[in-house]
PDB file of N, CA and C in Angstrom:
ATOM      1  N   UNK A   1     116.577  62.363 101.573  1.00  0.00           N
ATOM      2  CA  UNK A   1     115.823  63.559 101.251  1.00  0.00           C
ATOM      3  C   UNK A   1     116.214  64.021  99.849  1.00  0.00           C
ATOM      4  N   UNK A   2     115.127  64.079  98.875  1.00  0.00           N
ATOM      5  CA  UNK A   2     115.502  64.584  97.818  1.00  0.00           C
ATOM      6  C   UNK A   2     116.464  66.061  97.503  1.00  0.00           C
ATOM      7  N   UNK A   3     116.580  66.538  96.525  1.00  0.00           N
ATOM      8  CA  UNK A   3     117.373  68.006  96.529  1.00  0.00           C
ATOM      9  C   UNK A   3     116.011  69.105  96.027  1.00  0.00           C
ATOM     10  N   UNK A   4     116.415  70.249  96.561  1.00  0.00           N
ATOM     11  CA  UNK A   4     115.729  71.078  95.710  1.00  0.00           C
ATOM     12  C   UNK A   4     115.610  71.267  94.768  1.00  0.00           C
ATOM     13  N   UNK A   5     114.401  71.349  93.193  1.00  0.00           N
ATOM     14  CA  UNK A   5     114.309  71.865  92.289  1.00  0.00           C
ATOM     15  C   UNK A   5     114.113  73.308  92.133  1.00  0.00           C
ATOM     16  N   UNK A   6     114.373  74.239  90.829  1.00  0.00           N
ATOM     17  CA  UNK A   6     114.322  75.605  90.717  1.00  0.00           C
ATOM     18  C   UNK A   6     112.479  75.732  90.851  1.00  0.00           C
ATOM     19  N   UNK A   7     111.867  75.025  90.494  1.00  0.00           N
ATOM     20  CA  UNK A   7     110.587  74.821  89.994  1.00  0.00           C
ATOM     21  C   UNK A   7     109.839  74.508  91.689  1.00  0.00           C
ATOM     22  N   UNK A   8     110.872  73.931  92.616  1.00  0.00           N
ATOM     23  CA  UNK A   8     110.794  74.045  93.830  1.00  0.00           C
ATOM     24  C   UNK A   8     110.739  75.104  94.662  1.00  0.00           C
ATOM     25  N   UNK A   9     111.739  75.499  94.563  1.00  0.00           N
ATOM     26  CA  UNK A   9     112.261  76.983  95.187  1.00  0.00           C
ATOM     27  C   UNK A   9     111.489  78.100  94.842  1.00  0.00           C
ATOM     28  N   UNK A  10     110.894  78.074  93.335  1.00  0.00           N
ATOM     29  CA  UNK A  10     110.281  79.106  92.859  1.00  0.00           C
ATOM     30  C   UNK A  10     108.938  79.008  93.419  1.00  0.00           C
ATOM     31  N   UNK A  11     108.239  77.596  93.567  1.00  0.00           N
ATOM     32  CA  UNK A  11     106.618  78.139  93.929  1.00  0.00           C
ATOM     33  C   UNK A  11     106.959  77.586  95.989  1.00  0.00           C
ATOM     34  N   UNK A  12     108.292  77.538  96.451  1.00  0.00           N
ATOM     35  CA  UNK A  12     108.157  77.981  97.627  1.00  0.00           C
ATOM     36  C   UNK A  12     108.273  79.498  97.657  1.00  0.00           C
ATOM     37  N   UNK A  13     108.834  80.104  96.734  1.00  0.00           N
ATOM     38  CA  UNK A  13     108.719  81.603  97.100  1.00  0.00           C
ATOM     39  C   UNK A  13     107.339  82.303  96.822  1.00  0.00           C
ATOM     40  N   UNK A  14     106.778  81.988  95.838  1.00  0.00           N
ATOM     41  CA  UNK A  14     105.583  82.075  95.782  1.00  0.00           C
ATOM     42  C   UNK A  14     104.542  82.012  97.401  1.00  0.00           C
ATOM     43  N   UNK A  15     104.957  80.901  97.569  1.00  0.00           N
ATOM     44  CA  UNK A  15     103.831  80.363  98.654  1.00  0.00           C
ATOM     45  C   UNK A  15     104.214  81.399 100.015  1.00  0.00           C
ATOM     46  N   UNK A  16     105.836  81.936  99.773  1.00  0.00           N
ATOM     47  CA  UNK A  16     105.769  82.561 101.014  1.00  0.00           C
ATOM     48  C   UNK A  16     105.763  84.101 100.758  1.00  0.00           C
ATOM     49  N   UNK A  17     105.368  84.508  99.484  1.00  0.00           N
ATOM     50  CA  UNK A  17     104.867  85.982  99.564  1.00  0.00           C
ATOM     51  C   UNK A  17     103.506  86.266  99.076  1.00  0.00           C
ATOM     52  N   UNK A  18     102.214  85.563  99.467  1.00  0.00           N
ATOM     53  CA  UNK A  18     100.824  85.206  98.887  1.00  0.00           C
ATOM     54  C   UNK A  18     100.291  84.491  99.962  1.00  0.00           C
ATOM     55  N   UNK A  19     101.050  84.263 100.919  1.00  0.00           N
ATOM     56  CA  UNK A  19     100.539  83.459 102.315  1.00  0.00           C
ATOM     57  C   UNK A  19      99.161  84.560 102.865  1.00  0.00           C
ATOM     58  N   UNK A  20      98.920  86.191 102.858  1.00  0.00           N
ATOM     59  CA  UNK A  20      98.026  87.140 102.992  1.00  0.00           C
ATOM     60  C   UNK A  20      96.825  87.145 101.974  1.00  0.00           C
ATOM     61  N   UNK A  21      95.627  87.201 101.988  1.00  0.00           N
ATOM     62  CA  UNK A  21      94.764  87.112 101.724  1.00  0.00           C
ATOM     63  C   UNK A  21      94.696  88.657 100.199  1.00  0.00           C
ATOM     64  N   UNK A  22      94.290  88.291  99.185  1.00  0.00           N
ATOM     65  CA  UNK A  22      94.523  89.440  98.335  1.00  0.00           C
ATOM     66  C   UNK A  22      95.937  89.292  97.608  1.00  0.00           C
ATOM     67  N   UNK A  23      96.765  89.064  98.239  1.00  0.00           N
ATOM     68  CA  UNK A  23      98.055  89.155  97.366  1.00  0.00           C
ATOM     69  C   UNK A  23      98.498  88.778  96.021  1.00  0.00           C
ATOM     70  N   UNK A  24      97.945  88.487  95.356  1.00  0.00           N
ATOM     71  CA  UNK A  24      97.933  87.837  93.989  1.00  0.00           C
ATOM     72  C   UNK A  24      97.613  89.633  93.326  1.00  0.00           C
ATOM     73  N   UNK A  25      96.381  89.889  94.099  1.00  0.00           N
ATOM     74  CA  UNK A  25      96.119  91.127  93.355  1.00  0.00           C
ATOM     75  C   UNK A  25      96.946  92.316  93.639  1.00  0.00           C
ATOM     76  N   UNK A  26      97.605  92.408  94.827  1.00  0.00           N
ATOM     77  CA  UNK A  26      98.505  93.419  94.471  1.00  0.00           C
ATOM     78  C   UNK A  26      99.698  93.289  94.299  1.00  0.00           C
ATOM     79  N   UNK A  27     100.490  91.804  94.147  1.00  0.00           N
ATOM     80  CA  UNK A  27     101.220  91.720  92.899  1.00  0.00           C
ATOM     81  C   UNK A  27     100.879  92.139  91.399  1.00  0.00           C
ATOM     82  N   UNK A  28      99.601  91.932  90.902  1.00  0.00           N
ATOM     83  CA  UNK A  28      99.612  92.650  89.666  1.00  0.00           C
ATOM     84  C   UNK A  28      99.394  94.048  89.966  1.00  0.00           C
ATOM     85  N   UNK A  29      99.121  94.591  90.313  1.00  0.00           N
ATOM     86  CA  UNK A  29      98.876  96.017  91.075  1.00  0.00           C
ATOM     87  C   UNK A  29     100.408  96.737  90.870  1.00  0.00           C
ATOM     88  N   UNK A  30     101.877  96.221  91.799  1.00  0.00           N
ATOM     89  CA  UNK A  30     103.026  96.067  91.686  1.00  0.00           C
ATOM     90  C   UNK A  30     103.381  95.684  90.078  1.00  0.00           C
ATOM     91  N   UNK A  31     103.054  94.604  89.302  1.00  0.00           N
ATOM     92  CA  UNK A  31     103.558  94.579  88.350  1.00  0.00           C
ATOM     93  C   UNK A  31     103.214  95.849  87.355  1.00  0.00           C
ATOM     94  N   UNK A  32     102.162  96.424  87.389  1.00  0.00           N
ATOM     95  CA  UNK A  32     101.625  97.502  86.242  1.00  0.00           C
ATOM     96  C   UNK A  32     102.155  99.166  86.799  1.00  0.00           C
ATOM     97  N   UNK A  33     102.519  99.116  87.906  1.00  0.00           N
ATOM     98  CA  UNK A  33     102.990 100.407  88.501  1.00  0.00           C
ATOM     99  C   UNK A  33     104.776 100.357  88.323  1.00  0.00           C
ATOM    100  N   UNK A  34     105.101  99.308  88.376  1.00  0.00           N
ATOM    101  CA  UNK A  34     106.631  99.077  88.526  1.00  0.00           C
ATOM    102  C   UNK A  34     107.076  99.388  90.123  1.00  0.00           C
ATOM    103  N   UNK A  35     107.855  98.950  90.870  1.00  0.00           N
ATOM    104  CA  UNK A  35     108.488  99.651  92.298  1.00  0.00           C
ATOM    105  C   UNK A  35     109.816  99.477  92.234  1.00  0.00           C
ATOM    106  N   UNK A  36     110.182 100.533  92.807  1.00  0.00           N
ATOM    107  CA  UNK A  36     111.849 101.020  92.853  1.00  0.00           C
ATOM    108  C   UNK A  36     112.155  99.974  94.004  1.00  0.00           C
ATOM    109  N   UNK A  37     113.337  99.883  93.973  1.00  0.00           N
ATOM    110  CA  UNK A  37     114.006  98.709  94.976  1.00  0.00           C
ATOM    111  C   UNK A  37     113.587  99.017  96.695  1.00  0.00           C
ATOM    112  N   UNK A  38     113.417 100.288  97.050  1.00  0.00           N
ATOM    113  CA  UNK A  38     113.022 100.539  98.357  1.00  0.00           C
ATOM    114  C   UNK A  38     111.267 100.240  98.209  1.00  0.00           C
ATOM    115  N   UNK A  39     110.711 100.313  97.955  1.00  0.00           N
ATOM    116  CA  UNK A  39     108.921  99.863  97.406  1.00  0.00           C
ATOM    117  C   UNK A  39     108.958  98.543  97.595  1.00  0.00           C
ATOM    118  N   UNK A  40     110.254  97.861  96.533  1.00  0.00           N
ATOM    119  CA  UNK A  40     109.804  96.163  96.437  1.00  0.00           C
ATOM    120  C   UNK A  40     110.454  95.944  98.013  1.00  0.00           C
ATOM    121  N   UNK A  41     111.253  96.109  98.816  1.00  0.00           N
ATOM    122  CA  UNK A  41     111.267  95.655  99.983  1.00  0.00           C
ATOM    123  C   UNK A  41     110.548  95.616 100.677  1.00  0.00           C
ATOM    124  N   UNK A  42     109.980  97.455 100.623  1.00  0.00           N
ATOM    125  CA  UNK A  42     108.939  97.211 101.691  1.00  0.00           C
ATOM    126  C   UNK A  42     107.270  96.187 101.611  1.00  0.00           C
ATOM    127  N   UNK A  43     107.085  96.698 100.103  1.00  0.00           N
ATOM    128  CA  UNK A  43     105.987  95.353  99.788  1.00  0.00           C
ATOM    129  C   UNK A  43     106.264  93.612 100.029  1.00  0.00           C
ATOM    130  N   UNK A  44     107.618  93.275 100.504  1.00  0.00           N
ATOM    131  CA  UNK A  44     108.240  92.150 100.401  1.00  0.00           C
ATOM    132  C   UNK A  44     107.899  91.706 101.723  1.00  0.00           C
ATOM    133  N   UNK A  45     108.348  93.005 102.758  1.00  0.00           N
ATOM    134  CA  UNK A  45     108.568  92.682 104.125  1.00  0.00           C
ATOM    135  C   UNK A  45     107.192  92.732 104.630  1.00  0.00           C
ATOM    136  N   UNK A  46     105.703  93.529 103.847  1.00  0.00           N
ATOM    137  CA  UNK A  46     104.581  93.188 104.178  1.00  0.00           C
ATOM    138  C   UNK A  46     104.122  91.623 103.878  1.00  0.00           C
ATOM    139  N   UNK A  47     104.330  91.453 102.823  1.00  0.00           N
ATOM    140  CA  UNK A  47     104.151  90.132 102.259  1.00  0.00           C
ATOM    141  C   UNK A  47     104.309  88.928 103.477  1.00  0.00           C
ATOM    142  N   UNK A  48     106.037  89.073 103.578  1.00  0.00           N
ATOM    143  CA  UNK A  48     106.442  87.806 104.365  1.00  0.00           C
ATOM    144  C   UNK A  48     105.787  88.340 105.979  1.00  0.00           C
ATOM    145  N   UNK A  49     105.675  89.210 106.384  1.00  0.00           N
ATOM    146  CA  UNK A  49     104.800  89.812 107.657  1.00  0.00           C
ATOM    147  C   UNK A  49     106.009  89.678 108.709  1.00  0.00           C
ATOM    148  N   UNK A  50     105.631  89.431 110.094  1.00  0.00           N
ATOM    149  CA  UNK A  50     107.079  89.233 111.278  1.00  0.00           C
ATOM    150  C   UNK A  50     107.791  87.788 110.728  1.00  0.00           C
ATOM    151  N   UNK A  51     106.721  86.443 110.544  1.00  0.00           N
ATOM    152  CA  UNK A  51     107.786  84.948 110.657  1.00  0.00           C
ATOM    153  C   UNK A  51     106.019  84.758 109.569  1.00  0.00           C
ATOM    154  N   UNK A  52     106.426  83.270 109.210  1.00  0.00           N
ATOM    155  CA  UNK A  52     104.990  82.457 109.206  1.00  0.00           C
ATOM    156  C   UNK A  52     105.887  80.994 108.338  1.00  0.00           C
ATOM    157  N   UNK A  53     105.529  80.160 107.714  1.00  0.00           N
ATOM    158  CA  UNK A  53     105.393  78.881 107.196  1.00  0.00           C
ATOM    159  C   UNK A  53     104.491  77.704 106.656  1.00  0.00           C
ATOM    160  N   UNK A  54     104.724  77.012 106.425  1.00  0.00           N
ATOM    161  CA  UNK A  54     103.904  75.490 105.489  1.00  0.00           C
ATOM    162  C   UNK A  54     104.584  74.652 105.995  1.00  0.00           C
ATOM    163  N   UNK A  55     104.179  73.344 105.885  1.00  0.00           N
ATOM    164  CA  UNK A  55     104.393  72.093 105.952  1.00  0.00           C
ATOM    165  C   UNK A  55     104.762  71.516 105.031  1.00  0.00           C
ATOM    166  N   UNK A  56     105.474  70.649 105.075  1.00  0.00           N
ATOM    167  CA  UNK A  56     105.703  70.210 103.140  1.00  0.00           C
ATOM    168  C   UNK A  56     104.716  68.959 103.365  1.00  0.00           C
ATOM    169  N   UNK A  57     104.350  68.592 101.978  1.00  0.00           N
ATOM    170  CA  UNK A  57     103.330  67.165 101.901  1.00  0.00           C
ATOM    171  C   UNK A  57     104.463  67.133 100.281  1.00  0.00           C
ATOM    172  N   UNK A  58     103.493  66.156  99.933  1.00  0.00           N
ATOM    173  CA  UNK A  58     104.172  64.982  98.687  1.00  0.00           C
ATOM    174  C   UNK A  58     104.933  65.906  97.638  1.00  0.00           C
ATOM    175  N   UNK A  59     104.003  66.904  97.290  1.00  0.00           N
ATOM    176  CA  UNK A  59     104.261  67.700  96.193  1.00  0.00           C
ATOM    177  C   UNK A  59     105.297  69.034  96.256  1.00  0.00           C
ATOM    178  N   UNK A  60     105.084  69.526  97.371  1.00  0.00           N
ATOM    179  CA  UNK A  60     105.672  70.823  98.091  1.00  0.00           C
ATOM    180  C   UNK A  60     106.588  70.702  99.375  1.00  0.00           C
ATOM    181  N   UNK A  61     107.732  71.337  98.744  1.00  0.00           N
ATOM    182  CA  UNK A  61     108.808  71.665 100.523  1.00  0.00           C
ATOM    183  C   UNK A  61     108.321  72.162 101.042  1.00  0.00           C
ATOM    184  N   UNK A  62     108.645  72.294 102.764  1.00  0.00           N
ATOM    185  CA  UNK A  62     108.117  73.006 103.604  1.00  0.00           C
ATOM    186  C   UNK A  62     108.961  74.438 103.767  1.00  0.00           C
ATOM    187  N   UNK A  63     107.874  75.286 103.893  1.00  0.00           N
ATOM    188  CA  UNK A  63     108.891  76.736 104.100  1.00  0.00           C
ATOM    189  C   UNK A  63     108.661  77.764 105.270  1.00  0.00           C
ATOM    190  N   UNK A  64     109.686  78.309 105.627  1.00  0.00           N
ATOM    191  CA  UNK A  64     109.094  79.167 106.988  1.00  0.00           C
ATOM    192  C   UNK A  64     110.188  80.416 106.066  1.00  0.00           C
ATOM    193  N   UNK A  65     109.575  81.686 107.096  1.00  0.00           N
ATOM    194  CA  UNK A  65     109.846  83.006 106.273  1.00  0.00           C
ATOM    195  C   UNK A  65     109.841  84.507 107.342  1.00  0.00           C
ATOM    196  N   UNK A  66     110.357  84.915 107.039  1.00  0.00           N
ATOM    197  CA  UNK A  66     110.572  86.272 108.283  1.00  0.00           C
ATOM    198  C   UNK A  66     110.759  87.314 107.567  1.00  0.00           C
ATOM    199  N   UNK A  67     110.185  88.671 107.785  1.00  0.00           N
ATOM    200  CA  UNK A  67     109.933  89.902 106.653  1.00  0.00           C
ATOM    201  C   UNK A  67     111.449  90.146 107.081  1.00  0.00           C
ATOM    202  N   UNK A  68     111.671  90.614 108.225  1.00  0.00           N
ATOM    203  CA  UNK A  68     113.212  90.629 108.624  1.00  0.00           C
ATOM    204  C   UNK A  68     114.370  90.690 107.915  1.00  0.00           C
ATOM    205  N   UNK A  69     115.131  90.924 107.051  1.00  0.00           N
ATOM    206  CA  UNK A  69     116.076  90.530 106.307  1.00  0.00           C
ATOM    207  C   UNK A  69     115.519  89.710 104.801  1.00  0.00           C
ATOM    208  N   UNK A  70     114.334  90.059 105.103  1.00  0.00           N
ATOM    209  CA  UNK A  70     113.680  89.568 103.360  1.00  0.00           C
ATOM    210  C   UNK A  70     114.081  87.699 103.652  1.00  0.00           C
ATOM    211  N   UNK A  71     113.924  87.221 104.338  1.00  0.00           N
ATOM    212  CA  UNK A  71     114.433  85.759 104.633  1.00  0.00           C
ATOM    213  C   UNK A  71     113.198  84.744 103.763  1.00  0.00           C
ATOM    214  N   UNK A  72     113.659  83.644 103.470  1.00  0.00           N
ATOM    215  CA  UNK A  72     112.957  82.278 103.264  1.00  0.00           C
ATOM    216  C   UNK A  72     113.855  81.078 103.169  1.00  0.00           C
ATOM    217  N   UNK A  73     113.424  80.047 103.711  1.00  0.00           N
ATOM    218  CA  UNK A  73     113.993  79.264 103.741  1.00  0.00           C
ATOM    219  C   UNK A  73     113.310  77.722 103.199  1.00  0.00           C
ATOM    220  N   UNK A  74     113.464  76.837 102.670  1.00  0.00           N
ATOM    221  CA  UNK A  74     113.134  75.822 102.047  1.00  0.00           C
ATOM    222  C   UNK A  74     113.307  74.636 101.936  1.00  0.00           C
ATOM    223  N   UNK A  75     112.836  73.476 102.731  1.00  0.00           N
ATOM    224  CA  UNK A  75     113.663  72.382 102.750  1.00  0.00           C
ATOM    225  C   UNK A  75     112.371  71.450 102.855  1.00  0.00           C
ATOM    226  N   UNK A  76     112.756  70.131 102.698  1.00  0.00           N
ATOM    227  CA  UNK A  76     111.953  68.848 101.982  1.00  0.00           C
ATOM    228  C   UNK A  76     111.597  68.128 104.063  1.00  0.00           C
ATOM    229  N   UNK A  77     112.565  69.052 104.802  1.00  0.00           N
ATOM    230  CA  UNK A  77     111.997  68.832 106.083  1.00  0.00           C
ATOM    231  C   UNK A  77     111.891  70.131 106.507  1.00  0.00           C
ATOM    232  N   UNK A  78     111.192  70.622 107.602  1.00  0.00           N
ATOM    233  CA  UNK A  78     110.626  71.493 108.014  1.00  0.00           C
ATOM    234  C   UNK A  78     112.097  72.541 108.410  1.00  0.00           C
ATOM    235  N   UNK A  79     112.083  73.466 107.894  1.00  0.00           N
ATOM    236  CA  UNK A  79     113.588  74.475 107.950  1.00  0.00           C
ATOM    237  C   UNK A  79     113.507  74.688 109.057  1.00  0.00           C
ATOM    238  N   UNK A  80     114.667  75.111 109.565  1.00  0.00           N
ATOM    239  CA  UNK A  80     114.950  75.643 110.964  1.00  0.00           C
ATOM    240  C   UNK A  80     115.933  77.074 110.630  1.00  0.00           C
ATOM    241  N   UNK A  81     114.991  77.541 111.208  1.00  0.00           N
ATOM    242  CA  UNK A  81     115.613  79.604 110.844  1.00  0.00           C
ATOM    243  C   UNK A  81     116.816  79.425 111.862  1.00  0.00           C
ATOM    244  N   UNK A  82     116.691  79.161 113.062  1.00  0.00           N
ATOM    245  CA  UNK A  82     117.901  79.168 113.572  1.00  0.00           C
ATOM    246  C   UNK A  82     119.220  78.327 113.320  1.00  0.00           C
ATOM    247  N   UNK A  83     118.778  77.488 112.756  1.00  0.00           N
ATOM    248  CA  UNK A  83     120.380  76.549 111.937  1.00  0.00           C
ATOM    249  C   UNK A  83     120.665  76.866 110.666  1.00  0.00           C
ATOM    250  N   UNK A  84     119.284  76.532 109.730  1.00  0.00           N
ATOM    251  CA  UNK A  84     119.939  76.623 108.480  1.00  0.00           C
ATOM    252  C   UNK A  84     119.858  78.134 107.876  1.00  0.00           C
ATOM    253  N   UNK A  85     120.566  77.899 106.848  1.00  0.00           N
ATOM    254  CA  UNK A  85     120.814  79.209 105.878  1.00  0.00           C
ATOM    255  C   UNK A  85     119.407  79.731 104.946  1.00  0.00           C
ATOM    256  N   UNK A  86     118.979  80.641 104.405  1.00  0.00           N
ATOM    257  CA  UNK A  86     118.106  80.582 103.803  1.00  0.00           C
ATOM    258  C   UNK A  86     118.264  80.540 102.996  1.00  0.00           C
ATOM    259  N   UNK A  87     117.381  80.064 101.694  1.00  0.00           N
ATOM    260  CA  UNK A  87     116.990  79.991 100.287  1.00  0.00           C
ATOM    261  C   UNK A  87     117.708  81.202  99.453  1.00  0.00           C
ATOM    262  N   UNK A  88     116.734  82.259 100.216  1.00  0.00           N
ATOM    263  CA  UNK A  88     116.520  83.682  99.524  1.00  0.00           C
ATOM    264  C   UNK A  88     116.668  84.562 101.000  1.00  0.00           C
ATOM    265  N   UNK A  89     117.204  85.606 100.610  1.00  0.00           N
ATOM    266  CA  UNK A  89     117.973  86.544 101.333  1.00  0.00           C
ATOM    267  C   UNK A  89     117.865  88.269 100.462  1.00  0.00           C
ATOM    268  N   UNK A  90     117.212  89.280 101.455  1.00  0.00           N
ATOM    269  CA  UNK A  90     117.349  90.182 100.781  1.00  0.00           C
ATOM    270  C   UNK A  90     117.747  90.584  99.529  1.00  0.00           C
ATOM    271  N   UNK A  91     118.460  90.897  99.210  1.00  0.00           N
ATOM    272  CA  UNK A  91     118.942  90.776  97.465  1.00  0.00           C
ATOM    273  C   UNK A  91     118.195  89.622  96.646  1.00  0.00           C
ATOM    274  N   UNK A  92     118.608  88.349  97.326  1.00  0.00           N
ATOM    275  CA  UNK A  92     118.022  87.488  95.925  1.00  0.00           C
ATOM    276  C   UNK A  92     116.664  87.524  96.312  1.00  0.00           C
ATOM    277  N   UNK A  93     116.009  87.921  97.720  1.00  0.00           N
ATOM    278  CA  UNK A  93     114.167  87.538  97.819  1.00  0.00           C
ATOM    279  C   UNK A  93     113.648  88.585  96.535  1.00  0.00           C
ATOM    280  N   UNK A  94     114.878  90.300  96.674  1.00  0.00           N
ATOM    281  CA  UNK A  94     113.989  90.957  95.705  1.00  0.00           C
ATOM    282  C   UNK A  94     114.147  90.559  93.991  1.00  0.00           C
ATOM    283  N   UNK A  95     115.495  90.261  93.838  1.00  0.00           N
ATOM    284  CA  UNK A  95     115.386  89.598  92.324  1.00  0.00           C
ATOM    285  C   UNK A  95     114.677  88.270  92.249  1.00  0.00           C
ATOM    286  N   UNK A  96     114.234  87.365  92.857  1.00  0.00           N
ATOM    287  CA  UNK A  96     113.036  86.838  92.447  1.00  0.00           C
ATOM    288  C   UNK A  96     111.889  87.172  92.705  1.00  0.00           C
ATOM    289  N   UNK A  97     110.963  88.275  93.440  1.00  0.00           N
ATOM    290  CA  UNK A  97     110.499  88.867  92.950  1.00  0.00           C
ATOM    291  C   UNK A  97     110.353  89.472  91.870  1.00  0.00           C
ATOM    292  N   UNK A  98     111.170  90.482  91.560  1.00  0.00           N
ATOM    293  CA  UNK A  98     110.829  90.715  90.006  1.00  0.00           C
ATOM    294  C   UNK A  98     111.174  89.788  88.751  1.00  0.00           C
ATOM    295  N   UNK A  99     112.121  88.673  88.740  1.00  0.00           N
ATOM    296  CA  UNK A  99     111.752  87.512  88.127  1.00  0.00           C
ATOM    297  C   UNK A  99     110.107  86.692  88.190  1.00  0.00           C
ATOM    298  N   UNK A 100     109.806  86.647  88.868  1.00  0.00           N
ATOM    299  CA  UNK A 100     108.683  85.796  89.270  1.00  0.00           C
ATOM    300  C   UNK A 100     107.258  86.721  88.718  1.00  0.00           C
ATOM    301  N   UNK A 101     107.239  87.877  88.794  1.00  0.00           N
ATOM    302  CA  UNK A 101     105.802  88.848  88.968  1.00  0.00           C
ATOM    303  C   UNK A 101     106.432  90.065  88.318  1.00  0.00           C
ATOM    304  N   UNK A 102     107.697  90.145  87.234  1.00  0.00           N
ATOM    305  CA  UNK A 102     107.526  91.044  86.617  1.00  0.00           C
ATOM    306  C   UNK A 102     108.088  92.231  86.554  1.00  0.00           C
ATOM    307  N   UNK A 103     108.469  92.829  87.812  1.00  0.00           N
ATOM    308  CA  UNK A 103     107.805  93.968  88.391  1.00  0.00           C
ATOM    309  C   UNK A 103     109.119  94.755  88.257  1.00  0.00           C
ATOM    310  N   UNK A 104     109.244  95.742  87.196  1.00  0.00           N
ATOM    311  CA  UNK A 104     110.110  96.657  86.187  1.00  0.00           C
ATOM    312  C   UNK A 104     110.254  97.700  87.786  1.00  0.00           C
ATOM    313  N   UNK A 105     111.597  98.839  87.646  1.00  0.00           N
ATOM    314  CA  UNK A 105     112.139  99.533  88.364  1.00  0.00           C
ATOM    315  C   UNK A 105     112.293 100.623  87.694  1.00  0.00           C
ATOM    316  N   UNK A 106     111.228 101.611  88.201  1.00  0.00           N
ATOM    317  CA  UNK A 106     111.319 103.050  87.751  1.00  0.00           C
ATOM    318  C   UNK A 106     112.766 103.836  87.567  1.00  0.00           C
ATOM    319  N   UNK A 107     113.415 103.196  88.526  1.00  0.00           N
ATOM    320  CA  UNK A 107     114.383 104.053  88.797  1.00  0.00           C
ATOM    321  C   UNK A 107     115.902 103.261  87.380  1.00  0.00           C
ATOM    322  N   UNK A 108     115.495 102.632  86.696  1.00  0.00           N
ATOM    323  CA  UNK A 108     116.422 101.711  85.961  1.00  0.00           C
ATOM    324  C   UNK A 108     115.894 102.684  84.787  1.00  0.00           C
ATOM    325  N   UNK A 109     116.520 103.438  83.972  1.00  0.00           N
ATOM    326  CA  UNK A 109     116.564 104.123  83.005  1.00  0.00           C
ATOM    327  C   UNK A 109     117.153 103.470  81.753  1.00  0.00           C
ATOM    328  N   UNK A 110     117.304 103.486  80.358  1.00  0.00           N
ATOM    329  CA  UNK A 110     117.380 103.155  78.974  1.00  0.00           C
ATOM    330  C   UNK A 110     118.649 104.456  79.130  1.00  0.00           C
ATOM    331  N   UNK A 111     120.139 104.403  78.990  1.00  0.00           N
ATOM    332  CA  UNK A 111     120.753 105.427  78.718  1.00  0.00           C
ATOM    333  C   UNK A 111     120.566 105.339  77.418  1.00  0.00           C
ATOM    334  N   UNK A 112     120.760 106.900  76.439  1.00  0.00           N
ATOM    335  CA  UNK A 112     120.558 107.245  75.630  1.00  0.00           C
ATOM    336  C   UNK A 112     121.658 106.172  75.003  1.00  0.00           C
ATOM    337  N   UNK A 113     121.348 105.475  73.637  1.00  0.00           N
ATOM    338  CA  UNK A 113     122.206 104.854  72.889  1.00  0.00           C
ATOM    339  C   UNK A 113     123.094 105.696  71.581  1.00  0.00           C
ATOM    340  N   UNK A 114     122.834 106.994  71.544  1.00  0.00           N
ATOM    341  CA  UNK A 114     123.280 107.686  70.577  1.00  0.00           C
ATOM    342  C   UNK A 114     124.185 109.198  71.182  1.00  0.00           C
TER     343      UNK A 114
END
């Protein structure tokens, strides 16, 4: 079994927060408003919904995903939530989110430099 690439990992995360119909658009929606870290969860945990997944074929790992704990998991065979570890995990599901789509934090202020 091959290893994961970043280029891997990244459009499995993709695939598992866009799995809902529309979502592309209110990621940009999210990117032009900015959301504070409690916003991007909860838009996260709509995203990934209760569980869901893919199949992997030639090009793409297979991924399964649970709003739950912001979970995804990623593997070149079909993941197993109950054995393996996930990918992305609360903290890192929301920093790649805003790596991935942008999406600035109101609440992150510029302290005055003078």
């Amino acid at each position: 079994m091959k290893d994961l690439t970043k280029y891997d990992k990244k459009n499995a995360f993709i695939a598992a927060v866009t799995s809902f119909q529309n979502a592309d658009i209110r990621w940009q929606e999210r990117n032009r408003s900015g959301l504070t870290d409690n916003q991007l969860e909860e838009a996260l945990r709509y995203e990934l919904g209760i569980a869901g997944g893919c199949t992997a074929n030639n090009n793409r790992p297979a991924v399964s995903y649970q709003g739950s704990g912001l979970k995804i998991w990623v593997s070149w065979d079909y993941p197993n939530p109950c054995i393996d570890a996930p990918i992305f995990e609360r903290n890192s599901t929301m920093k790649m989110a805003r790596a991935v789509y942008k999406i600035s934090n109101p609440d992150d202020t510029q302290l005055s430099l003078f």
